[in-house]
ModelCIF file with pLDDT and N, C-alpha, C, O atoms, coordinates in Angstrom:
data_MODEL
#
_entry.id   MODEL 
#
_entity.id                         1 
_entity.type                       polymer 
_entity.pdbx_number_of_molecules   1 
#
_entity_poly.entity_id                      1 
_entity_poly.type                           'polypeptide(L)' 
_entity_poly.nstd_linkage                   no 
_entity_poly.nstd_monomer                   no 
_entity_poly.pdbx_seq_one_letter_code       
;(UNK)(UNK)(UNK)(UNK)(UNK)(UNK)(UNK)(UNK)(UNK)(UNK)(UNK)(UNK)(UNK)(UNK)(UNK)(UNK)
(UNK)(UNK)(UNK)(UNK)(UNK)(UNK)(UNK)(UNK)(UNK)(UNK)(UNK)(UNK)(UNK)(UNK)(UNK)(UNK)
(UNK)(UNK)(UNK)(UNK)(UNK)(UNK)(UNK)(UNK)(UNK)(UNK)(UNK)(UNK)(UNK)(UNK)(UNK)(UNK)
;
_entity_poly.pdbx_seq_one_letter_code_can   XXXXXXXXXXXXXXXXXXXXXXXXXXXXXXXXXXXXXXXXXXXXXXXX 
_entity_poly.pdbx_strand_id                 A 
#
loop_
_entity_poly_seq.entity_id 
_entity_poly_seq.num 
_entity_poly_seq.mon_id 
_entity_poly_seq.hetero 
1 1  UNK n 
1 2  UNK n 
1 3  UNK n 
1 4  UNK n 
1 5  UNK n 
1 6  UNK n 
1 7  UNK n 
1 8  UNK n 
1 9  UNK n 
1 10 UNK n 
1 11 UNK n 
1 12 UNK n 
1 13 UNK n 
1 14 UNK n 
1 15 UNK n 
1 16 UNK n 
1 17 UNK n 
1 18 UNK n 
1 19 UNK n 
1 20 UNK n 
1 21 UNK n 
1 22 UNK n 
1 23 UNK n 
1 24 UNK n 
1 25 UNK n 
1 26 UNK n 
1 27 UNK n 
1 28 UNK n 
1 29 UNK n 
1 30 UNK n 
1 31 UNK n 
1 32 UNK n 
1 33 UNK n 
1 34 UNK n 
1 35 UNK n 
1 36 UNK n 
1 37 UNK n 
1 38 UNK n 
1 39 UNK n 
1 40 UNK n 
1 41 UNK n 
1 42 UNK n 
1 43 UNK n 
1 44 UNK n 
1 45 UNK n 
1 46 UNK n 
1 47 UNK n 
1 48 UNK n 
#
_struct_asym.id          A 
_struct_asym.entity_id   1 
#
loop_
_ma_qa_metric.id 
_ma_qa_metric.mode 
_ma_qa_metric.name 
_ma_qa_metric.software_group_id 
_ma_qa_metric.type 
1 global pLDDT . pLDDT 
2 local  pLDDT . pLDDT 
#
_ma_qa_metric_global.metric_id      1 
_ma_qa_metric_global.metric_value   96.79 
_ma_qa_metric_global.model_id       1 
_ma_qa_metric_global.ordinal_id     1 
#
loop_
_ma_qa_metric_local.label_asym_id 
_ma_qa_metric_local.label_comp_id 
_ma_qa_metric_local.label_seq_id 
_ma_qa_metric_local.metric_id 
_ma_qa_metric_local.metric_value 
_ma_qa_metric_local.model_id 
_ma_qa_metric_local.ordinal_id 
A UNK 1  2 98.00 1 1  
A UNK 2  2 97.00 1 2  
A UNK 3  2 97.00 1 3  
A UNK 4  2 98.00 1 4  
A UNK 5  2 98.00 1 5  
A UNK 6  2 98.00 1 6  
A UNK 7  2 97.00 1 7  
A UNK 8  2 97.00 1 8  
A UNK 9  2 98.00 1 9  
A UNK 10 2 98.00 1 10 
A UNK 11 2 98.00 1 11 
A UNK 12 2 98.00 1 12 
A UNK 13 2 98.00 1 13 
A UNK 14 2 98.00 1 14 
A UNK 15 2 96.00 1 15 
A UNK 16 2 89.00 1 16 
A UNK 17 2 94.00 1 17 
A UNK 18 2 96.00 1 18 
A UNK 19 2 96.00 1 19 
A UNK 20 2 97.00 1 20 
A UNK 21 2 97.00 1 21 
A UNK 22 2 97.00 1 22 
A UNK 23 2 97.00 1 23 
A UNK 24 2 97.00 1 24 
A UNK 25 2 98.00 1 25 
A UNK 26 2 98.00 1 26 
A UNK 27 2 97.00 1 27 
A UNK 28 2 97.00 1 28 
A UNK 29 2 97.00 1 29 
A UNK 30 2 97.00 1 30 
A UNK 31 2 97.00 1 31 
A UNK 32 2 98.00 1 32 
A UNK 33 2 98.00 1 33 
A UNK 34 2 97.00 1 34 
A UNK 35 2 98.00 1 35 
A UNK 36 2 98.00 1 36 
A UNK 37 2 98.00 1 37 
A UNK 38 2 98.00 1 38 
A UNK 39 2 98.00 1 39 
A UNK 40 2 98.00 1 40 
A UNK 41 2 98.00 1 41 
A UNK 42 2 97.00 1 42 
A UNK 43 2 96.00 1 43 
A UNK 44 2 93.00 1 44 
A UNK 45 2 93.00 1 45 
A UNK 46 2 95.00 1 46 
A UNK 47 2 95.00 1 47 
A UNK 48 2 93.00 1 48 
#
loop_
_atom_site.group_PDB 
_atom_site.id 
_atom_site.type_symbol 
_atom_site.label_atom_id 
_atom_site.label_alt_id 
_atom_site.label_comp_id 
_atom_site.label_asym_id 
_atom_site.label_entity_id 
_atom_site.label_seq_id 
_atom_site.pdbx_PDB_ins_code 
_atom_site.Cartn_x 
_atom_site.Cartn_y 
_atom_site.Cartn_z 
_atom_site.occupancy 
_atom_site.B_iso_or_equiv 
_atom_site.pdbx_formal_charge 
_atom_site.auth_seq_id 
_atom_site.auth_comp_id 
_atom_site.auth_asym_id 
_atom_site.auth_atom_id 
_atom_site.pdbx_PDB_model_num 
ATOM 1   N N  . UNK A 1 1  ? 8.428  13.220 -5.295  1.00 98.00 ? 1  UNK A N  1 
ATOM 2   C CA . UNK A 1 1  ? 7.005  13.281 -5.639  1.00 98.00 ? 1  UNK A CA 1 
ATOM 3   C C  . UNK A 1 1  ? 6.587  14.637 -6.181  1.00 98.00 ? 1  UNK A C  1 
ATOM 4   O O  . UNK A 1 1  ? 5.414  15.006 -6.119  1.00 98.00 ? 1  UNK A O  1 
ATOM 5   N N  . UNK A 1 2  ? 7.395  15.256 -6.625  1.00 97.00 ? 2  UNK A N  1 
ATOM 6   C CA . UNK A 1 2  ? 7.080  17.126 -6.666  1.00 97.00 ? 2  UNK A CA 1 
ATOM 7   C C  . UNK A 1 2  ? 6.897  16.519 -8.077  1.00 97.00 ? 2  UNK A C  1 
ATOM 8   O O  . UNK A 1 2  ? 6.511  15.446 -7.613  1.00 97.00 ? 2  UNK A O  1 
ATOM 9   N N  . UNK A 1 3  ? 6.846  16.290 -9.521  1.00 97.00 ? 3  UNK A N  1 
ATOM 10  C CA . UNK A 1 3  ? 6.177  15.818 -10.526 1.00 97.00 ? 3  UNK A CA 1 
ATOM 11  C C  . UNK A 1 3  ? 4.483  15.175 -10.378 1.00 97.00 ? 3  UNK A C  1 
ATOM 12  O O  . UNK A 1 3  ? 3.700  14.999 -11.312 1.00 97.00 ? 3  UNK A O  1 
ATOM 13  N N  . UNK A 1 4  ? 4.239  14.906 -8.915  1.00 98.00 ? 4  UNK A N  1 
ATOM 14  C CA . UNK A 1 4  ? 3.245  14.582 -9.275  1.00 98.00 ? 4  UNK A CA 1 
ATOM 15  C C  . UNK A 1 4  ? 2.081  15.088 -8.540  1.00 98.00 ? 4  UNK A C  1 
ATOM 16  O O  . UNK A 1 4  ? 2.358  15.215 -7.347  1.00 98.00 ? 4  UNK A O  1 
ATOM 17  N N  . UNK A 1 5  ? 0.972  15.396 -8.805  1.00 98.00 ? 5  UNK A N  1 
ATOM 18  C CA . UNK A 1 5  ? -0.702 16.061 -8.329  1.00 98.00 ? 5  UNK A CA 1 
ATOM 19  C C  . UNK A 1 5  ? -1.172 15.521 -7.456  1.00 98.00 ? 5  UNK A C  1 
ATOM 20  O O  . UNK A 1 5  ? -1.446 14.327 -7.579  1.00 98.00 ? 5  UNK A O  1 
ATOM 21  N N  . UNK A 1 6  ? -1.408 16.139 -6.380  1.00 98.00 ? 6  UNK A N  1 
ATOM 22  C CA . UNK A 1 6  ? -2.161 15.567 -5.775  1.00 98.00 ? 6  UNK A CA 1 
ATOM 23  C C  . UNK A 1 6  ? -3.248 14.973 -5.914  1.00 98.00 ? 6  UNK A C  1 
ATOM 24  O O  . UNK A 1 6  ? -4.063 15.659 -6.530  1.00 98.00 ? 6  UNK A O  1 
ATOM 25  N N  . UNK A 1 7  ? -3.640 13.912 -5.582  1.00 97.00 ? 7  UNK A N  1 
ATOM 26  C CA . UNK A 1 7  ? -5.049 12.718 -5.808  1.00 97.00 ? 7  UNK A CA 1 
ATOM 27  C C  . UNK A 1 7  ? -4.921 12.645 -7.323  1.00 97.00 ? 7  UNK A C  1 
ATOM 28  O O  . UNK A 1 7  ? -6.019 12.556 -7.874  1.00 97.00 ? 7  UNK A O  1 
ATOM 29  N N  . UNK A 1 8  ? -3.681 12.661 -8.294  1.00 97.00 ? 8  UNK A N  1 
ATOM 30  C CA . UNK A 1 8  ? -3.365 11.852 -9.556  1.00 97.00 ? 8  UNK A CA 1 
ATOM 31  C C  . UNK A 1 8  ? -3.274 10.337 -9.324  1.00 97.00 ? 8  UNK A C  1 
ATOM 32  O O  . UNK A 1 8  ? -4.038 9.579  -9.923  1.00 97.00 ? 8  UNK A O  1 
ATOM 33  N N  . UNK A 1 9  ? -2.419 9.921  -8.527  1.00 98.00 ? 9  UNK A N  1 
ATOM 34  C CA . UNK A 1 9  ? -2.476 8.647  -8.355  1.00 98.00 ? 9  UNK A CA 1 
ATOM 35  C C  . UNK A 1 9  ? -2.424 8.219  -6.669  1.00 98.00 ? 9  UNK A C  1 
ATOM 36  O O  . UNK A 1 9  ? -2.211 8.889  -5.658  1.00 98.00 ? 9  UNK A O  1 
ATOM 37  N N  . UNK A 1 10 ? -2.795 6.440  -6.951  1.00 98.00 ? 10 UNK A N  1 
ATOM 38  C CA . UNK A 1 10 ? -3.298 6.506  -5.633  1.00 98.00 ? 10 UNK A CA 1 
ATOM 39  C C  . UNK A 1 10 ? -1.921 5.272  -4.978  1.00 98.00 ? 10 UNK A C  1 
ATOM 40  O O  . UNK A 1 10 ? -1.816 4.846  -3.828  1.00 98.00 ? 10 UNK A O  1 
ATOM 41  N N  . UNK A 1 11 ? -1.238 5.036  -5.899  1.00 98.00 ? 11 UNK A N  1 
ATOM 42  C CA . UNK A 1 11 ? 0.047  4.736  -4.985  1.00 98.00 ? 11 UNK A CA 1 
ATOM 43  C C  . UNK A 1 11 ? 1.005  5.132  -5.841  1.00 98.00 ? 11 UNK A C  1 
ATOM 44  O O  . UNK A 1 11 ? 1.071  5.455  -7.027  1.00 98.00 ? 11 UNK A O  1 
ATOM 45  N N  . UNK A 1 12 ? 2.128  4.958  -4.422  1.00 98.00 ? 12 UNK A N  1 
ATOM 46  C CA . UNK A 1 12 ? 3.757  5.829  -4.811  1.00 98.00 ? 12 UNK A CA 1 
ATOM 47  C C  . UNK A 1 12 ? 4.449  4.382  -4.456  1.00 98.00 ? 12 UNK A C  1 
ATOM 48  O O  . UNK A 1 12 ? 4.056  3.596  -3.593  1.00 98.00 ? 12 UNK A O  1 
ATOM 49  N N  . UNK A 1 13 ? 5.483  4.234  -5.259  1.00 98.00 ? 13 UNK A N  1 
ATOM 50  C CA . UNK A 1 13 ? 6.657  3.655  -5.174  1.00 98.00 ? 13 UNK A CA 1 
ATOM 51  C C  . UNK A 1 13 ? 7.904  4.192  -4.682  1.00 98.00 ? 13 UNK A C  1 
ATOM 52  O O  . UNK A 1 13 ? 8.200  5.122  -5.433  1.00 98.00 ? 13 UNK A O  1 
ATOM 53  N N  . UNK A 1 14 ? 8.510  4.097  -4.056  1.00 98.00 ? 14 UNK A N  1 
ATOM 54  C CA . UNK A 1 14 ? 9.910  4.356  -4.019  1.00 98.00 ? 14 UNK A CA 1 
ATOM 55  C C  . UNK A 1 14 ? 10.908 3.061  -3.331  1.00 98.00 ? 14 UNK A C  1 
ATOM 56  O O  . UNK A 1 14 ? 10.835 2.659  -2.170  1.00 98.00 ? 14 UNK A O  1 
ATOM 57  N N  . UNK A 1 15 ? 11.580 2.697  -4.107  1.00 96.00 ? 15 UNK A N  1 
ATOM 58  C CA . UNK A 1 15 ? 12.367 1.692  -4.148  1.00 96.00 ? 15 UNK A CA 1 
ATOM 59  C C  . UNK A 1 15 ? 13.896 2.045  -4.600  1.00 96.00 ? 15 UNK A C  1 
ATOM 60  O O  . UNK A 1 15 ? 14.012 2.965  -5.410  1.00 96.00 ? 15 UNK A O  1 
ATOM 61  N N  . UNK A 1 16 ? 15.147 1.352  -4.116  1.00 89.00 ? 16 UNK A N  1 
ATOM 62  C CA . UNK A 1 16 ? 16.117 1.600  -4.232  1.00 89.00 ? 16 UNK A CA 1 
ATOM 63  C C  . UNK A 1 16 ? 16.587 3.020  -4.029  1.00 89.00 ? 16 UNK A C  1 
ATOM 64  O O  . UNK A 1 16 ? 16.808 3.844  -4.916  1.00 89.00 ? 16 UNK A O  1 
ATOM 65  N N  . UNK A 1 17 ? 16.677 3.140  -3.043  1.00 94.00 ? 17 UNK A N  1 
ATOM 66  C CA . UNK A 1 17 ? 17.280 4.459  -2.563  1.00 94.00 ? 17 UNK A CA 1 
ATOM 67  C C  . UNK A 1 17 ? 17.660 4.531  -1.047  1.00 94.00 ? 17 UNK A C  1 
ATOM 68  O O  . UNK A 1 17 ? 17.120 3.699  -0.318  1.00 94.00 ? 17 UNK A O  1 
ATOM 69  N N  . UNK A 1 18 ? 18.402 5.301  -0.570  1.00 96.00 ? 18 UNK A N  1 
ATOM 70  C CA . UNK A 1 18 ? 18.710 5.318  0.887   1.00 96.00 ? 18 UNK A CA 1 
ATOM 71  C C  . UNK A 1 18 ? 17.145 5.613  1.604   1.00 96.00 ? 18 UNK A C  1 
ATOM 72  O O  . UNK A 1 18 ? 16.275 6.116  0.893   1.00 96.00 ? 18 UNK A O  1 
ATOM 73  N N  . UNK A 1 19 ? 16.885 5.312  2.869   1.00 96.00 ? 19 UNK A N  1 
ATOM 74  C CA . UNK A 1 19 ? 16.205 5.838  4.005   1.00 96.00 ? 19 UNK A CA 1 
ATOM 75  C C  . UNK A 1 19 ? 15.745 7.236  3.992   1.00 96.00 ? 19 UNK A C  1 
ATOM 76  O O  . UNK A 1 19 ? 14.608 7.682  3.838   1.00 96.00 ? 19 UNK A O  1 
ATOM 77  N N  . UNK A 1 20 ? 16.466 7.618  4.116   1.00 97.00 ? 20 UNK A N  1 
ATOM 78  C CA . UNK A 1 20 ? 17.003 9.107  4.788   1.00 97.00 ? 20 UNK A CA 1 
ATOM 79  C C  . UNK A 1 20 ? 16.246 10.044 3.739   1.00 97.00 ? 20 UNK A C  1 
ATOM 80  O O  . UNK A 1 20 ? 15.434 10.901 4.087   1.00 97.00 ? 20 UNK A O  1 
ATOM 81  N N  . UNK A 1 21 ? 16.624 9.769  2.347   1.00 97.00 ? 21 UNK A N  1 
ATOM 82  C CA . UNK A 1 21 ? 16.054 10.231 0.994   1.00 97.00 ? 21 UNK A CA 1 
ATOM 83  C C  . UNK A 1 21 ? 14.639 9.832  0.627   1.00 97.00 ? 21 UNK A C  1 
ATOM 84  O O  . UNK A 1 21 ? 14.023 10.291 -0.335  1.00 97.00 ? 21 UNK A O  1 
ATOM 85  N N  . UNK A 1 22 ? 14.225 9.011  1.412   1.00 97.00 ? 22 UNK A N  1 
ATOM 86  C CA . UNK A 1 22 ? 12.606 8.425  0.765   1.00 97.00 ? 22 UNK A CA 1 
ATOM 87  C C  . UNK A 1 22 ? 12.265 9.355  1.821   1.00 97.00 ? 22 UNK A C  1 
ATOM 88  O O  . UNK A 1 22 ? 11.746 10.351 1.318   1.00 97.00 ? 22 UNK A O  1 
ATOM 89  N N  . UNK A 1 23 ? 12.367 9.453  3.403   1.00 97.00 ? 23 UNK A N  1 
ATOM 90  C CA . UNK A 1 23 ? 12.239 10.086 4.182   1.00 97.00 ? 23 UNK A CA 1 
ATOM 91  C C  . UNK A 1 23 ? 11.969 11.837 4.029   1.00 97.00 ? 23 UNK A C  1 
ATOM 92  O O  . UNK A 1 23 ? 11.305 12.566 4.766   1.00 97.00 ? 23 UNK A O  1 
ATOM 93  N N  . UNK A 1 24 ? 12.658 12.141 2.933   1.00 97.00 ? 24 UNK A N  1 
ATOM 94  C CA . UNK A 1 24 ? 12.743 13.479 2.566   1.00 97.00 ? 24 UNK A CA 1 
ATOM 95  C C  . UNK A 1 24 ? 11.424 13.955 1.553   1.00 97.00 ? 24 UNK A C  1 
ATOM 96  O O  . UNK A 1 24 ? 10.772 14.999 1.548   1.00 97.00 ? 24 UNK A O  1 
ATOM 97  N N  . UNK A 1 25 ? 11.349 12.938 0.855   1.00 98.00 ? 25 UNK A N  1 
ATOM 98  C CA . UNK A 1 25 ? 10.634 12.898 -0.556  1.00 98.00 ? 25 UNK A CA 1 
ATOM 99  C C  . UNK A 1 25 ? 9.795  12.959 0.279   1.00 98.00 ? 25 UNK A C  1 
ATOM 100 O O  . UNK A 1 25 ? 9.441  14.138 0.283   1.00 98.00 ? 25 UNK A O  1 
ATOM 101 N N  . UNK A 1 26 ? 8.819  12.011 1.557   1.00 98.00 ? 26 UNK A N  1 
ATOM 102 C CA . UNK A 1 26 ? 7.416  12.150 2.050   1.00 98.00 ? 26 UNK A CA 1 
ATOM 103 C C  . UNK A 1 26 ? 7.062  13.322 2.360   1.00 98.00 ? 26 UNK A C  1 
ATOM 104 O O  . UNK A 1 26 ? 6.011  13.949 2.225   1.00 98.00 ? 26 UNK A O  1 
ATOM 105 N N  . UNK A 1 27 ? 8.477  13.646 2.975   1.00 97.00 ? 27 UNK A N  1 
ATOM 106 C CA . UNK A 1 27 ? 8.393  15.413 4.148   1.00 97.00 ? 27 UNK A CA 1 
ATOM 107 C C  . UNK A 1 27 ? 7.979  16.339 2.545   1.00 97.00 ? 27 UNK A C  1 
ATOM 108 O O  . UNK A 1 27 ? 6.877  16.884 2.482   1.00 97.00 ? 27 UNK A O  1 
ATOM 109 N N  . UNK A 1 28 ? 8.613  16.399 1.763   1.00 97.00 ? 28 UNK A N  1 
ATOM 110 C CA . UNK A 1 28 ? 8.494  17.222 0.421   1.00 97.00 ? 28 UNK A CA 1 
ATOM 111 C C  . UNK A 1 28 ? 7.125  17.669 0.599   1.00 97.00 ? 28 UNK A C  1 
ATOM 112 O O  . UNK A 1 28 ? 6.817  18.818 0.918   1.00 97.00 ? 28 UNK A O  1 
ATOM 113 N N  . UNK A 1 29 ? 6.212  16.595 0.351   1.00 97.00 ? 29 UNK A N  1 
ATOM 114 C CA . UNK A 1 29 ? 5.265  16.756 -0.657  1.00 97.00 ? 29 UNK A CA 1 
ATOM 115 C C  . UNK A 1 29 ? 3.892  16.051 -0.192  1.00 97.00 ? 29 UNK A C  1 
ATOM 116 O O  . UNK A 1 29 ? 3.166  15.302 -0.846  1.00 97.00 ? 29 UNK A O  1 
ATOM 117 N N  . UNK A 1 30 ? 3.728  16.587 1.354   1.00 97.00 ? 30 UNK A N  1 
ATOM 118 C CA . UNK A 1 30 ? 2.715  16.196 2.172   1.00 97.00 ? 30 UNK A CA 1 
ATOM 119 C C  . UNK A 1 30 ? 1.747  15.853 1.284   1.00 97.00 ? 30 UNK A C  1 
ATOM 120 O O  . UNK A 1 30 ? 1.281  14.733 1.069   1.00 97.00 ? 30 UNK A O  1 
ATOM 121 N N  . UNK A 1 31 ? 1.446  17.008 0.729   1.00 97.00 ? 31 UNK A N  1 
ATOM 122 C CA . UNK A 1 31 ? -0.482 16.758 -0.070  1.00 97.00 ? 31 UNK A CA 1 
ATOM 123 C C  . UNK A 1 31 ? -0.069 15.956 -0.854  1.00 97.00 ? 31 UNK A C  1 
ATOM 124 O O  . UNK A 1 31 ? -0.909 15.081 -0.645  1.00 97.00 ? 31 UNK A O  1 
ATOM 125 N N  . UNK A 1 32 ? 0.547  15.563 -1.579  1.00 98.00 ? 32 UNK A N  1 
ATOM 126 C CA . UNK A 1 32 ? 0.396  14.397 -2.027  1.00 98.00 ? 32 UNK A CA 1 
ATOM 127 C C  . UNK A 1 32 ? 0.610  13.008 -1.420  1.00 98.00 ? 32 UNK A C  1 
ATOM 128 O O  . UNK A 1 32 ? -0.361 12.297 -1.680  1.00 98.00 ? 32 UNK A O  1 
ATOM 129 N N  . UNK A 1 33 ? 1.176  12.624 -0.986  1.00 98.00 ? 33 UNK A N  1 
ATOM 130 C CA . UNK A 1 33 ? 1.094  11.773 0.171   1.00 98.00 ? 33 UNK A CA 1 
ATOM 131 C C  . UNK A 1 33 ? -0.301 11.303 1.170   1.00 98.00 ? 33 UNK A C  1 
ATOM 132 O O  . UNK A 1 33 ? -0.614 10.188 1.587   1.00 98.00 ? 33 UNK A O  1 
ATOM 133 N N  . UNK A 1 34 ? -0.924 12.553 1.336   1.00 97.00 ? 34 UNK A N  1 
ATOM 134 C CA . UNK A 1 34 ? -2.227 12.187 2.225   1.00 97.00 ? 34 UNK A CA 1 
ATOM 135 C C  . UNK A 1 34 ? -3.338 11.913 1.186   1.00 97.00 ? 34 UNK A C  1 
ATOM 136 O O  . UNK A 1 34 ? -4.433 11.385 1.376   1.00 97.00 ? 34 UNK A O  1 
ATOM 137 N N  . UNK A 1 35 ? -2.856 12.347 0.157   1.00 98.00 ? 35 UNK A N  1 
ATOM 138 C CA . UNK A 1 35 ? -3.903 11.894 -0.712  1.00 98.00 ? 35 UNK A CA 1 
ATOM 139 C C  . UNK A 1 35 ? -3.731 9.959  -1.424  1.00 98.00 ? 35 UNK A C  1 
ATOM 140 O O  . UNK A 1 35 ? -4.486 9.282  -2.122  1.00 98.00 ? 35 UNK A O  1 
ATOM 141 N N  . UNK A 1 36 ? -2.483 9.700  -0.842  1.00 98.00 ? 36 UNK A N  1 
ATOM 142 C CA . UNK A 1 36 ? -2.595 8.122  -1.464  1.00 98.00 ? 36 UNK A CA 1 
ATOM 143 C C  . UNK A 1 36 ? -3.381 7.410  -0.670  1.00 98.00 ? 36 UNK A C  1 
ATOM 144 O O  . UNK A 1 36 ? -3.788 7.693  0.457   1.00 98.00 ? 36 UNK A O  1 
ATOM 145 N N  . UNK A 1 37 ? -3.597 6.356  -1.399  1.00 98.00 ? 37 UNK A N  1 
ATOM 146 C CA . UNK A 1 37 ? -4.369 4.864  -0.977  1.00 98.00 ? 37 UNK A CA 1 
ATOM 147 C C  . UNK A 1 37 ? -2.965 4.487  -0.334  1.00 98.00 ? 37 UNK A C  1 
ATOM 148 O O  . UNK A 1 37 ? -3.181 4.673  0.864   1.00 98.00 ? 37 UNK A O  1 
ATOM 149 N N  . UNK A 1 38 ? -1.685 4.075  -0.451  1.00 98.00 ? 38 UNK A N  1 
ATOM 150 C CA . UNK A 1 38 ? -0.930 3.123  -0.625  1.00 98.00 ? 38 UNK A CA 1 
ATOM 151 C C  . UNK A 1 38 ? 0.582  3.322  -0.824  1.00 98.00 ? 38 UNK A C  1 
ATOM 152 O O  . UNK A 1 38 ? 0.827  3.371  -2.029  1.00 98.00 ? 38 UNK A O  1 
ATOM 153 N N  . UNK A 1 39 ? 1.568  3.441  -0.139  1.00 98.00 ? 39 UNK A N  1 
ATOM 154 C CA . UNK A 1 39 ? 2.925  3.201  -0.447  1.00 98.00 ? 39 UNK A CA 1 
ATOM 155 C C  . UNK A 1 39 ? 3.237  2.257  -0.436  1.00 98.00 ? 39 UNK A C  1 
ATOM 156 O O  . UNK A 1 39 ? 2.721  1.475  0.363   1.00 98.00 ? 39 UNK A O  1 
ATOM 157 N N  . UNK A 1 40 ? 4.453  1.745  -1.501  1.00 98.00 ? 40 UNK A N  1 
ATOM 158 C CA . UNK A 1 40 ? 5.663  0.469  -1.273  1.00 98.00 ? 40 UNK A CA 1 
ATOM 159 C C  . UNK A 1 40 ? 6.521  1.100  -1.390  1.00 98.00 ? 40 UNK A C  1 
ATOM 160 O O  . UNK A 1 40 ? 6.612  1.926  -2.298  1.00 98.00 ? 40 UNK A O  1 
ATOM 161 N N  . UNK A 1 41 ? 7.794  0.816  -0.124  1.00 98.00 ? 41 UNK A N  1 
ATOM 162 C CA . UNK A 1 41 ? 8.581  1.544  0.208   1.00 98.00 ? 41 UNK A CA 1 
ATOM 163 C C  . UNK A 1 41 ? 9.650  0.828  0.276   1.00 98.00 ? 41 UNK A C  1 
ATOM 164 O O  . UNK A 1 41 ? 9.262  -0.091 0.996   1.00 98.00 ? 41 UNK A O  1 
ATOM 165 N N  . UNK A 1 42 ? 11.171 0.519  -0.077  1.00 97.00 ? 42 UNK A N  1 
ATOM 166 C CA . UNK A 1 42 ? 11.945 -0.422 -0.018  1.00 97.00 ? 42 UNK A CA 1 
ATOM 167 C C  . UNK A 1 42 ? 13.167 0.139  0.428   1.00 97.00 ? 42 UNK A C  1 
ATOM 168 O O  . UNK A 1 42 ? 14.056 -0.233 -0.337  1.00 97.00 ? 42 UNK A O  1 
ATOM 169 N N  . UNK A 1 43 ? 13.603 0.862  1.318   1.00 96.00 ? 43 UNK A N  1 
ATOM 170 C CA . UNK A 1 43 ? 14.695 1.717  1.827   1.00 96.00 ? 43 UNK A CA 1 
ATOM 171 C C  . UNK A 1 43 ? 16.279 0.751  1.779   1.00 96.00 ? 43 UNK A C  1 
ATOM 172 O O  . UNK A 1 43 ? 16.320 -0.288 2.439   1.00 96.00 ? 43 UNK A O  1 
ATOM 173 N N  . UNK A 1 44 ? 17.514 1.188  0.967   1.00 93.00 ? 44 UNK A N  1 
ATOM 174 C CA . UNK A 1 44 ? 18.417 0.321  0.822   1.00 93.00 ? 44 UNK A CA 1 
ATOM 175 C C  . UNK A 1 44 ? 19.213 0.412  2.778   1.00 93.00 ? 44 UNK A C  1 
ATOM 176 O O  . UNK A 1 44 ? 19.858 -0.428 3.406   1.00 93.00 ? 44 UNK A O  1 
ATOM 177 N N  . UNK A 1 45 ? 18.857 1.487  3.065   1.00 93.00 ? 45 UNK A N  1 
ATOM 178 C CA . UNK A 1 45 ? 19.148 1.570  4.401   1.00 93.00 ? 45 UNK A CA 1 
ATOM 179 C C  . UNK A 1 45 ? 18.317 2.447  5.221   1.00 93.00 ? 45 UNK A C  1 
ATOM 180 O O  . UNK A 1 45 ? 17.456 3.032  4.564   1.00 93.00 ? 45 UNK A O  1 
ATOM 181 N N  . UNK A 1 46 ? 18.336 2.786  6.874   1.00 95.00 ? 46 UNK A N  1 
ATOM 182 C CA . UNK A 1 46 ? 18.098 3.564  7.722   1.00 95.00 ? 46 UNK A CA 1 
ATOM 183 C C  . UNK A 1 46 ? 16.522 3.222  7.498   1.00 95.00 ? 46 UNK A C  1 
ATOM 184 O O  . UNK A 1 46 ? 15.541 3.963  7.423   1.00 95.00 ? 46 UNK A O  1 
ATOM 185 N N  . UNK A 1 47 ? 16.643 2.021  7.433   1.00 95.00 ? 47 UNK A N  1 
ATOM 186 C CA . UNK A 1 47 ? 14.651 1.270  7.576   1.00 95.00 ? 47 UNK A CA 1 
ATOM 187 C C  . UNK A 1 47 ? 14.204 1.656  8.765   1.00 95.00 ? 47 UNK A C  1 
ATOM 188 O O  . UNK A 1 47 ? 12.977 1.565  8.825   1.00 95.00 ? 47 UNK A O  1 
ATOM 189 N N  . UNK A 1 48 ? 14.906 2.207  10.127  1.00 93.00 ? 48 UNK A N  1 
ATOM 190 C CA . UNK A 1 48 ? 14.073 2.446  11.369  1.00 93.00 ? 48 UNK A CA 1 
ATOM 191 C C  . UNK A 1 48 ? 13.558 3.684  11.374  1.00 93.00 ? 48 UNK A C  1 
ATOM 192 O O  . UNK A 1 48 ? 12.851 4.054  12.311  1.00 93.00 ? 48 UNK A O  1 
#
């Protein structure tokens, strides 16, 4: 998510990728994150 502004958009995708790595991307890039409406999140593993 480091390409994108905070309160630019109001949902994130991340699909096809390990757990562990979507997991990382949220930790990244808090302010953007608290600023969404909305994730879809599709983890190929480590869904818990």
């Amino acid at each position: 998510l480091l390409p994108v502004h905070p309160g630019e958009v109001e949902t994130a995708i991340i699909a096809g990728m390990g757990g562990m790595l979507m997991c990382r991307i949220l930790h990244e890039s808090p302010d953007v994150v608290q600023r969404l409406c909305e994730m879809v999140l599709s983890p190929h593993q480590d869904i818990q």
